[in-house]
Protein backbone atom coordinates (compact mmCIF):
# COMPACT_ATOMS: atom_id res chain seq x y z
CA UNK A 1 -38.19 18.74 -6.21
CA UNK A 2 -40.67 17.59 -3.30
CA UNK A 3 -39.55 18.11 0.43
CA UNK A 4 -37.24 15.86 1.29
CA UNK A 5 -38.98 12.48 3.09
CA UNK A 6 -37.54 11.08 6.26
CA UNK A 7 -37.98 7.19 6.03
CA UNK A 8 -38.12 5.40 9.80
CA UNK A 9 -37.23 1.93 9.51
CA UNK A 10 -37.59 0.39 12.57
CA UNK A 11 -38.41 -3.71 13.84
CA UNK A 12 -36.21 -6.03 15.45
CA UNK A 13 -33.68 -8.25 14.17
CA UNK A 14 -34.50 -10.83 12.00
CA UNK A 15 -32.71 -14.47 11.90
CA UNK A 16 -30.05 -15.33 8.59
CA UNK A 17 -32.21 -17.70 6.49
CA UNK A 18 -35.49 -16.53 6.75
CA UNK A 19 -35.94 -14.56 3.30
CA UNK A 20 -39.88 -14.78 3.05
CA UNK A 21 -40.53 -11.99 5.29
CA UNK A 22 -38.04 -9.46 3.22
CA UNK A 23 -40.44 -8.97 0.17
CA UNK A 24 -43.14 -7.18 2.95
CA UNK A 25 -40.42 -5.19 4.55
CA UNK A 26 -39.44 -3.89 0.92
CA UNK A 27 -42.98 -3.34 0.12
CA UNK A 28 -43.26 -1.31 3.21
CA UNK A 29 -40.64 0.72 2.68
CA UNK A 30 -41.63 1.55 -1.12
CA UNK A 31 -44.89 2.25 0.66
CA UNK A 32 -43.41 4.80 3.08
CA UNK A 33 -41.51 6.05 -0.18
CA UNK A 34 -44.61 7.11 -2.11
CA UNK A 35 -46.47 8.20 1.07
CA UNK A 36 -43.69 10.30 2.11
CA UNK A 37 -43.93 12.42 -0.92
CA UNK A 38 -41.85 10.67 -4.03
CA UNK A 39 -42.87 10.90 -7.66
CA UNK A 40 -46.91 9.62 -8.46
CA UNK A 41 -46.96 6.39 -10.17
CA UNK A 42 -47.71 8.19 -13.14
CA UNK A 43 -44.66 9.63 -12.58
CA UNK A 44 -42.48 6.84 -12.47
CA UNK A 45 -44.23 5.03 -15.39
CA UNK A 46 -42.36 7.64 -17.33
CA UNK A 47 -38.76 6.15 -16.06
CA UNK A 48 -38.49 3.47 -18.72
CA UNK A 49 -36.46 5.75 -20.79
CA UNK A 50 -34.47 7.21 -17.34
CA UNK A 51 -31.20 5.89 -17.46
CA UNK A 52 -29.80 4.73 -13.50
CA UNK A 53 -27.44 7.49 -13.77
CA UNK A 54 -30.43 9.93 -14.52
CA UNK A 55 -32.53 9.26 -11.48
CA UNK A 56 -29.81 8.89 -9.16
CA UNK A 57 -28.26 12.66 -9.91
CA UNK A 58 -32.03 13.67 -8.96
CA UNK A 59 -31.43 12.90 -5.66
CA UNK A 60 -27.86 13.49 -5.62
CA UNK A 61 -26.84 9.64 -5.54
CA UNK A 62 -24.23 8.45 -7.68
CA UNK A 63 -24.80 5.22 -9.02
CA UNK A 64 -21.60 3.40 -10.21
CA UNK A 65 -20.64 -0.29 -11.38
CA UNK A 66 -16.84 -1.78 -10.89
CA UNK A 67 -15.40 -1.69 -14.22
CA UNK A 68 -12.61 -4.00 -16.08
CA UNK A 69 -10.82 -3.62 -19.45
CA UNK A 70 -13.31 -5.10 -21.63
CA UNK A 71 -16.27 -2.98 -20.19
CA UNK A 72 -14.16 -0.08 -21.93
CA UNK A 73 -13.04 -1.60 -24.96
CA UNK A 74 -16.05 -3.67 -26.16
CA UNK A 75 -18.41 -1.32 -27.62
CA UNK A 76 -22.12 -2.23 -25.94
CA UNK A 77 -20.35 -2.72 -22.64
CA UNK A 78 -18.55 0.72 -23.26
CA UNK A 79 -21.90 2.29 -23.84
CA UNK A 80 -24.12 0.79 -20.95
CA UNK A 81 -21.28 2.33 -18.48
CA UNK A 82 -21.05 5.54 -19.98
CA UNK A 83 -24.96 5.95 -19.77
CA UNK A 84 -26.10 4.46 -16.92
CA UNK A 85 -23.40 4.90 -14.33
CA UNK A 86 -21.72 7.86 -12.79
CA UNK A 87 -19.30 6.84 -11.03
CA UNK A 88 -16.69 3.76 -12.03
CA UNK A 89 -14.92 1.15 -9.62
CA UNK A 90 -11.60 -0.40 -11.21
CA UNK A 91 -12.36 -4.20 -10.74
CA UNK A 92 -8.44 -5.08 -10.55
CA UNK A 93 -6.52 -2.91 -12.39
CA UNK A 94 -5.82 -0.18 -8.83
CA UNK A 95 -4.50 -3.19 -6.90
CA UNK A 96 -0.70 -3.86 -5.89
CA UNK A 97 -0.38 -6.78 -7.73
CA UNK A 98 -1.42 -5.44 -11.26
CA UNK A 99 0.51 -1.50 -10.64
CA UNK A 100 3.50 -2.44 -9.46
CA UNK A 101 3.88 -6.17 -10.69
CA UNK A 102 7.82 -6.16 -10.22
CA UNK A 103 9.75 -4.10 -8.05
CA UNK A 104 9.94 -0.10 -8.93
CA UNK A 105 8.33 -1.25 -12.43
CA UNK A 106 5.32 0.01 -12.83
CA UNK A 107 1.55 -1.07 -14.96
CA UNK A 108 -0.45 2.26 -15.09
CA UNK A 109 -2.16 1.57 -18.38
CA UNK A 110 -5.46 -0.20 -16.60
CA UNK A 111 -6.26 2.50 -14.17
CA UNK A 112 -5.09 5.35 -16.67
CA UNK A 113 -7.85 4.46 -18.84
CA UNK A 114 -10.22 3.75 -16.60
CA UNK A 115 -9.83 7.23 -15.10
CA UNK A 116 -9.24 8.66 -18.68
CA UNK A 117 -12.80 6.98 -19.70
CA UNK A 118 -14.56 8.12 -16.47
CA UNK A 119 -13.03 11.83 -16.96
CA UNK A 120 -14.38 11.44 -20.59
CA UNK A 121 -17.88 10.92 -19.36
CA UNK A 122 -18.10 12.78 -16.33
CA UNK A 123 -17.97 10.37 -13.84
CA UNK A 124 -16.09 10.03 -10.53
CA UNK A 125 -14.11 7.08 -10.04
CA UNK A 126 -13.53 5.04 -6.24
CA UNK A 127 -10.02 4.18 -5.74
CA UNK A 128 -9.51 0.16 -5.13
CA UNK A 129 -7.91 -0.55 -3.54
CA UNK A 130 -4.58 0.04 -1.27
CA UNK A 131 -4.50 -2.14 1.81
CA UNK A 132 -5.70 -5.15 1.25
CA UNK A 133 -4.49 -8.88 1.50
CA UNK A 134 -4.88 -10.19 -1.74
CA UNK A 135 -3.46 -9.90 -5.52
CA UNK A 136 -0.34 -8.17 -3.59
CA UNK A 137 2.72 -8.62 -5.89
CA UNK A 138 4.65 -12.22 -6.02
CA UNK A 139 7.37 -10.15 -4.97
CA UNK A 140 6.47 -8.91 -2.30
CA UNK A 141 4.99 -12.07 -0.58
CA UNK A 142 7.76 -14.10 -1.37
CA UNK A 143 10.29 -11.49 0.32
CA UNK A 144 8.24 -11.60 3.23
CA UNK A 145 7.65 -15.53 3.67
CA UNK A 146 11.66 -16.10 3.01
CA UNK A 147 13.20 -12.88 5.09
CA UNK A 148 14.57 -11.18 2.34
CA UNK A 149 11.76 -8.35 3.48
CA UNK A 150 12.03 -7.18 6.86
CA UNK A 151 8.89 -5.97 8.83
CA UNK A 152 10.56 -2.46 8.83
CA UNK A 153 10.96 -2.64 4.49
CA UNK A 154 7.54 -4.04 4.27
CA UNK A 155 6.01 -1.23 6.19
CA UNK A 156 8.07 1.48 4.07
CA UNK A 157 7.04 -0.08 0.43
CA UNK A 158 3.55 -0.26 1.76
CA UNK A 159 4.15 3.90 2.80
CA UNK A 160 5.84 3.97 -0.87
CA UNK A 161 2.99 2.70 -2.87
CA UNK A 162 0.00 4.01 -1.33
CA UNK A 163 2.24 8.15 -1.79
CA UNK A 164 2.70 6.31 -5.24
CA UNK A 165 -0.63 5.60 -6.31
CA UNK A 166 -2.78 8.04 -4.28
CA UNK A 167 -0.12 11.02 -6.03
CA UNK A 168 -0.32 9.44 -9.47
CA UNK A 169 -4.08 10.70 -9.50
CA UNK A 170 -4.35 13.48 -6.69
CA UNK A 171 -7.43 15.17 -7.70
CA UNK A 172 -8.98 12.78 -9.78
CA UNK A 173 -10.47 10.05 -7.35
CA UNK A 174 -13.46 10.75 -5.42
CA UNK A 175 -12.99 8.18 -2.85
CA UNK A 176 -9.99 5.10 -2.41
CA UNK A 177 -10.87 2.11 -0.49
CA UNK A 178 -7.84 2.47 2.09
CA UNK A 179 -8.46 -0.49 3.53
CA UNK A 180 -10.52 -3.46 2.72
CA UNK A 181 -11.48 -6.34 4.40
CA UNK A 182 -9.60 -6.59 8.03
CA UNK A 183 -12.82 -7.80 10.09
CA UNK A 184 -12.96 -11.64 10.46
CA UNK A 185 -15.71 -13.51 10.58
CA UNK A 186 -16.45 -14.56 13.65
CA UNK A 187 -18.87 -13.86 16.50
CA UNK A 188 -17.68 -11.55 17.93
CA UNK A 189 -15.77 -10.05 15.00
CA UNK A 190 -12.22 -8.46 15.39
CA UNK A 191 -9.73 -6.76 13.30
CA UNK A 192 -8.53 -10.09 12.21
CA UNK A 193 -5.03 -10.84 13.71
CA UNK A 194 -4.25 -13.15 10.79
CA UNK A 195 -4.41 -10.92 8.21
CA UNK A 196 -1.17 -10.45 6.27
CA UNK A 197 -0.99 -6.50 7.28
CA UNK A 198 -1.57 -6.63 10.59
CA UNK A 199 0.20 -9.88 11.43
CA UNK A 200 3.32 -8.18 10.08
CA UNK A 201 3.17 -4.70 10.95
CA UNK A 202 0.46 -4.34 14.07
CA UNK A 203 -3.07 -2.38 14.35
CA UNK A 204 -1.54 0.48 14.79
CA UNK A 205 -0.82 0.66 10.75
CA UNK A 206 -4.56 1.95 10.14
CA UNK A 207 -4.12 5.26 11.50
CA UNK A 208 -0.93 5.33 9.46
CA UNK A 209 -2.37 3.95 5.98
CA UNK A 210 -5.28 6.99 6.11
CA UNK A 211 -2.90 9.15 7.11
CA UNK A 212 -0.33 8.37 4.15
CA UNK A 213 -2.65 8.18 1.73
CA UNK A 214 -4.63 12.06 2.80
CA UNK A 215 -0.98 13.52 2.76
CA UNK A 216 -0.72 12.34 -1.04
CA UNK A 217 -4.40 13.38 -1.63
CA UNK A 218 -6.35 15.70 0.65
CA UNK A 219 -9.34 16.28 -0.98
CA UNK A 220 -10.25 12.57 -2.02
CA UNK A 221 -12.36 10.89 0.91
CA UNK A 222 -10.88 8.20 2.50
CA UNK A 223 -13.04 4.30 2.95
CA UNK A 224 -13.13 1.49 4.92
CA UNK A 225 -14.29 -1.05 3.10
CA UNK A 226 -15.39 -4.22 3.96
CA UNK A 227 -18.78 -7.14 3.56
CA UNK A 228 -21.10 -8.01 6.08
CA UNK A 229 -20.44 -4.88 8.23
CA UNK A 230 -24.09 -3.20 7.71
CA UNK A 231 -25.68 -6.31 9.14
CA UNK A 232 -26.75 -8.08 5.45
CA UNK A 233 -26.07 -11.44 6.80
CA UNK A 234 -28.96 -10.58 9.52
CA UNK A 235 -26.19 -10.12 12.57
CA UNK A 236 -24.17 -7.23 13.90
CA UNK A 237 -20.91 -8.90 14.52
CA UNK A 238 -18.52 -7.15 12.12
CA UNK A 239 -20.49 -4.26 12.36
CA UNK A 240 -19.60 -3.52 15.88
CA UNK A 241 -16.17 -4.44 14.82
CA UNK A 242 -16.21 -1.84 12.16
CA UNK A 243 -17.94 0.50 14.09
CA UNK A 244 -15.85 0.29 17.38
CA UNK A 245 -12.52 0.15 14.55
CA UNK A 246 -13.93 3.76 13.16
CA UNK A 247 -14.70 5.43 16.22
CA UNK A 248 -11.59 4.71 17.46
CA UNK A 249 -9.53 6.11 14.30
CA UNK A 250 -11.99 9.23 14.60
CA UNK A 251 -10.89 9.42 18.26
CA UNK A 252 -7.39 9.20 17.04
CA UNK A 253 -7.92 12.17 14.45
CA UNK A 254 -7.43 9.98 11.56
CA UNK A 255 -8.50 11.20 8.44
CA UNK A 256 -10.96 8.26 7.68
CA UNK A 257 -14.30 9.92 5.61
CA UNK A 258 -16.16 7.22 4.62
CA UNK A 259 -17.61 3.51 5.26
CA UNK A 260 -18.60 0.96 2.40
CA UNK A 261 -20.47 -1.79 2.99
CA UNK A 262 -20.05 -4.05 -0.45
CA UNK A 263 -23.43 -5.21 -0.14
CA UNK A 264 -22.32 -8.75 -1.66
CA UNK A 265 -26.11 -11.22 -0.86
CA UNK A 266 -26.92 -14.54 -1.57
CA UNK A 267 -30.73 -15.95 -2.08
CA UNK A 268 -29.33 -18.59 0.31
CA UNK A 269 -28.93 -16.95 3.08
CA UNK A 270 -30.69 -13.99 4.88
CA UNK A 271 -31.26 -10.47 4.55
CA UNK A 272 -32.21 -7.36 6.60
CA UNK A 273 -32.61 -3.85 5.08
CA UNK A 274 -34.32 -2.42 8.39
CA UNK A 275 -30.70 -3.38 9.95
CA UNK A 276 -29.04 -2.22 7.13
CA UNK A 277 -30.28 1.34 7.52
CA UNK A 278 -29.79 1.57 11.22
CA UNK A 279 -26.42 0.58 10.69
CA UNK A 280 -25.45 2.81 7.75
CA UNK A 281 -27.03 6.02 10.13
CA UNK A 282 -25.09 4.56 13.33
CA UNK A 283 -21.75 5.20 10.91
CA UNK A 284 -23.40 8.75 9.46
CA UNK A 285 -23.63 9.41 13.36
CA UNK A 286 -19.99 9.34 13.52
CA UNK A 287 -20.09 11.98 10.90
CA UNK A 288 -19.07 9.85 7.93
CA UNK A 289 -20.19 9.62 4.69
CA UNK A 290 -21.30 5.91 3.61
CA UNK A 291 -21.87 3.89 0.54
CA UNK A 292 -22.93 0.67 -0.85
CA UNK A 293 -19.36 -0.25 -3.11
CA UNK A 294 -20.19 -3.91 -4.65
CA UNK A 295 -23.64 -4.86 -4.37
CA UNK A 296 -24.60 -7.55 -6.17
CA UNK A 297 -27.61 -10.99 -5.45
CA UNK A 298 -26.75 -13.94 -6.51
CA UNK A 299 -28.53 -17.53 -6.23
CA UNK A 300 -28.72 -21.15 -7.49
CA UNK A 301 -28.78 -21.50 -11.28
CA UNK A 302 -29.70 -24.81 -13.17
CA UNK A 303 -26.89 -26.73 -14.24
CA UNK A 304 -26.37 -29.23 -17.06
CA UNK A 305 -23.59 -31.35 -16.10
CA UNK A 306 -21.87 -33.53 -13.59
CA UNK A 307 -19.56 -31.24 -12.29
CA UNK A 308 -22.47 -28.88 -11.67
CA UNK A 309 -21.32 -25.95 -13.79
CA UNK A 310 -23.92 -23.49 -13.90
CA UNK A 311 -25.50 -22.17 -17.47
CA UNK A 312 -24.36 -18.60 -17.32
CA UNK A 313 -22.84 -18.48 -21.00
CA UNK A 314 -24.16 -16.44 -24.11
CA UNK A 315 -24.78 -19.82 -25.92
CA UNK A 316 -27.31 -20.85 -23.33
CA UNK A 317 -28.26 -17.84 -20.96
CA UNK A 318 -31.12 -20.33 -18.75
CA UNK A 319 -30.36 -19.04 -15.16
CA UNK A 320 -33.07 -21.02 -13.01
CA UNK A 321 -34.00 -17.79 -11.36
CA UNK A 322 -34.04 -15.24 -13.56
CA UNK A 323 -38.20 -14.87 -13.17
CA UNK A 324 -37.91 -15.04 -9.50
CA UNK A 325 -38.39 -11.41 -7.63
CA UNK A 326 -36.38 -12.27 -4.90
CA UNK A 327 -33.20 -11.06 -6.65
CA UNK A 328 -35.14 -7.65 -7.02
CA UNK A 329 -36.53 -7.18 -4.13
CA UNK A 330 -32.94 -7.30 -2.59
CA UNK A 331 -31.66 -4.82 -4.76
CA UNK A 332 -34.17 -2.63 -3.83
CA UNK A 333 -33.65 -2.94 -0.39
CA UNK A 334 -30.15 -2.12 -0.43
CA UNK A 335 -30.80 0.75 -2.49
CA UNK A 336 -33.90 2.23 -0.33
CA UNK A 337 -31.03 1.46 2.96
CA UNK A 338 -29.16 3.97 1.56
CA UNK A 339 -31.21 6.10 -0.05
CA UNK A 340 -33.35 6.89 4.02
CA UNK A 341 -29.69 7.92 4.84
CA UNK A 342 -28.09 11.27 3.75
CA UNK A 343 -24.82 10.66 4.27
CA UNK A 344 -25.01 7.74 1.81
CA UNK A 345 -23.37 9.00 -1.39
CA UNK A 346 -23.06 6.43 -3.84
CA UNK A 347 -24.63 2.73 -4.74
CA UNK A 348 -22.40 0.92 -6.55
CA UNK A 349 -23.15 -2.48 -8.19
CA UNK A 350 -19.99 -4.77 -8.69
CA UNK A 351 -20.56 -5.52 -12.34
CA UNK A 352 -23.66 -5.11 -14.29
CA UNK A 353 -23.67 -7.71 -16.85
CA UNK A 354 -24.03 -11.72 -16.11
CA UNK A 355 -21.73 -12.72 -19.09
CA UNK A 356 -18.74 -10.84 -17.37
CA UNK A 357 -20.12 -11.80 -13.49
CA UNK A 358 -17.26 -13.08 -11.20
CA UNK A 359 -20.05 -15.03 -9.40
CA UNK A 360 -19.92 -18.23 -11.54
CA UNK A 361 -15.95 -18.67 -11.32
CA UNK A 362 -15.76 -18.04 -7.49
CA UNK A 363 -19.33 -19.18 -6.43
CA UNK A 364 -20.33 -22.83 -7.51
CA UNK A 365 -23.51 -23.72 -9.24
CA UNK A 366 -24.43 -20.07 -8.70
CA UNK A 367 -24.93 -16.84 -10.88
CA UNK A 368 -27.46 -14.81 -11.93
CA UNK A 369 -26.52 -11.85 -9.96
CA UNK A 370 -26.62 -8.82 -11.90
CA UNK A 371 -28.29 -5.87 -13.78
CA UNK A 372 -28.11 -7.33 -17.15
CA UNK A 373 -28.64 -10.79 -18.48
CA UNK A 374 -25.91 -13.05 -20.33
CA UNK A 375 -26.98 -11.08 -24.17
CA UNK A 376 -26.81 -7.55 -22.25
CA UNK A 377 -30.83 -6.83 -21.67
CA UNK A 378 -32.13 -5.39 -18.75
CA UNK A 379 -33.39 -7.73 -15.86
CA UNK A 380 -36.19 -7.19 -13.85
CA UNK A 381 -33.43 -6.43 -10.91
CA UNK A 382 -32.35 -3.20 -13.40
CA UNK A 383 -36.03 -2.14 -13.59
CA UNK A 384 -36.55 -2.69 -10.18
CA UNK A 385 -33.68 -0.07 -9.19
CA UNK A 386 -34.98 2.01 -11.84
CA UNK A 387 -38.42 2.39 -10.60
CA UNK A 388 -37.32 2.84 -6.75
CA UNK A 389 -35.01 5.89 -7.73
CA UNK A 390 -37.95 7.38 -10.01
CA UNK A 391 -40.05 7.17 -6.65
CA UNK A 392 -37.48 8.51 -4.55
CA UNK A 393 -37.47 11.99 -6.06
CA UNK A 394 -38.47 13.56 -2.42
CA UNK A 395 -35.24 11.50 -0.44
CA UNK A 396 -32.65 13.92 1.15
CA UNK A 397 -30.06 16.31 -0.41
CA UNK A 398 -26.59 14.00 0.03
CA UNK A 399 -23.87 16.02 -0.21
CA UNK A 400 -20.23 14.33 -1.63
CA UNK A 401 -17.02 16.17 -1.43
CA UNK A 402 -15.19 19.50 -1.74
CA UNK A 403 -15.68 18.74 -5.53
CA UNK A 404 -19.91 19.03 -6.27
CA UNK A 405 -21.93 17.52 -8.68
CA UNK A 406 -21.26 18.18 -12.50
């Protein structure tokens, strides 16, 4: 292996909606890549046959995917994650709502496979997730909203199922997303006092969720987890919120590990890796590990009818931007923010296929996000990420947990 390159991304802030100028700051970077001492071209001309999960363990970066049922059960799917991916995401089947969907009866059979399949294939899997504010239980909502929950239950079944869950599989997750998504979205940000968990049971329940969930697991590292708190939308509003919400836990001697930023960009709007990087390091400078936990670009896709619904089917796979580099280039700049910081760990892309994209049902009119087209080939956004880690053989030794590399 070549030294290890130290990548200085510096420049000021640029506005949201101004995505010409991100295809030269990419280029510069990949420049600074190759310069610094990464693989020769020839080198990485060799990487067509280099799976993702190949060139990331030669830097010691995971690369992962979030994973559902059929990604395990339908053969091709079952094969792409097995190969290319190293570390797996459970897309729903961790969350409240689908483990515990009545009261003290419990749905394992989801997350047991997924951790069964990633055990199989020697891959680490990221808890998702146990505080969050969605796809909680009917139960449980309802009981709140009519009284038949107090504050004081609420705040034990919450203690219950995260010593629940977090026991079940003590030892075999590398890292839970504790919390997700408490930020708003405003400027300034703030732990948002709207959000079901705080409204109910205060601020002070952070320090309390890490520390529940380390006493039921103390060697899996524990995540905030949240969008837009790396500055991807071009502004540091929720990433001073995160960042003054961390420091403060670390103050407090909480056992928080770890940030992820889910990476989630739209062609639509802006996007800045040089403030991506300086924000992952200002969270490494806390002495936490970070990763990238859902990354994914999507965009405008042509449409056929009057209701706009975009053409993101295997019957007529004709995404409008599918030849457009854009896509690409943001990818790559995600991936080169975390790979000029060693204490990012993983980069983990929320789906890799457009035919099984959650883009098209929650986004409209837009799609085209992912790795793999609508008939499973490789997109120029998979070669892309492919070709940076080939040239980023020289980045830094990133270290993960008590439990090393395979």
């Amino acid at each position: 292996m070549t030294k290890s390159f130290r990548t200085i991304l510096a420049g000021s802030r640029r506005s949201e909606g101004a995505p010409r100028n991100v295809r030269l700051m990419v280029a510069v970077a990949a420049g600074v890549l190759m310069l610094a001492g990464a693989a020769s071209a020839d080198e990485a001309s060799t990487s067509a046959s280099s799976t993702l999960r190949e060139l990331g363990a030669q830097v010691q970066l995971r690369i992962g995917t979030a994973a559902v049922p059929n990604d395990l059960s339908d053969p091709t799917l079952a094969q792409i994650t097995a190969d290319q991916f190293s570390v797996l995401t459970p897309g729903n089947e961790m969350k409240w709502q689908v483990v515990e969907p009545s009261p003290g009866t419990f749905n394992w059979t989801g997350a047991d496979n997924l951790v069964n399949f990633a055990e199989e294939h020697r891959e680490r899997v990221r808890g998702h997730t146990l505080v969050w504010h969605n796809q909680l239980p009917n139960w449980l909502t309802q009981g709140v909203a009519n009284g038949t929950i107090s504050d004081a239950q609420l705040r034990d079944l919450l203690h219950q199922h995260i010593t629940t869950e977090v026991s079940r599989y003590r030892g075999r997750i590398w890292q839970w997303d504790v919390v997700n998504e408490m930020m708003t979205d405003s400027n300034p940000s703030q732990l948002n006092p709207n959000d079901f968990w705080i409204a109910h049971l205060g601020a002070g329940l952070l320090a309390d969720v890490f520390r529940w969930a380390h006493a039921a697991d103390p060697d899996a590292l524990l995540c905030y987890n949240d969008y837009n708190i790396a500055g991807e939308d071009g502004s540091n509003a929720k990433f001073n919120a995160a960042f003054t919400t961390v420091k403060s836990l670390l103050a407090q001697k909480v056992p928080i590990d770890c940030v992820g930023d889910q990476g989630h960009l739209d062609l639509q709007f802006g996007f800045n890796p040089i403030l991506m990087t300086q924000d992952l390091r200002a969270y490494a400078s806390l002495g936490l590990k970070v990763a990238i936990t859902e990354a994914d670009v999507r965009t405008f896709v042509e449409t056929t009818d009057s209701d706009q619904t975009p053409i993101v089917s295997k019957t007529d796979p004709t995404p409008s931007h599918t030849a457009n580099p854009a896509g690409a280039d943001w990818y790559v700049g995600m991936l080169q923010s975390c790979l000029a910081v060693k204490a990012c760990i993983s980069f983990t892309v929320w789906g890799f296929a457009d035919a099984e994209s959650w883009i098209p049902g929650t986004f409209k009119g837009e799609g085209d996000a992912d790795l793999y087209d609508v008939n499973l080939n490789p997109k120029p956004q998979y070669t892309a990420l492919q070709q940076t880690l080939s040239l980023a053989r020289g980045a830094p030794h990133r270290g993960g947990s008590s439990r090393e590399e395979d």
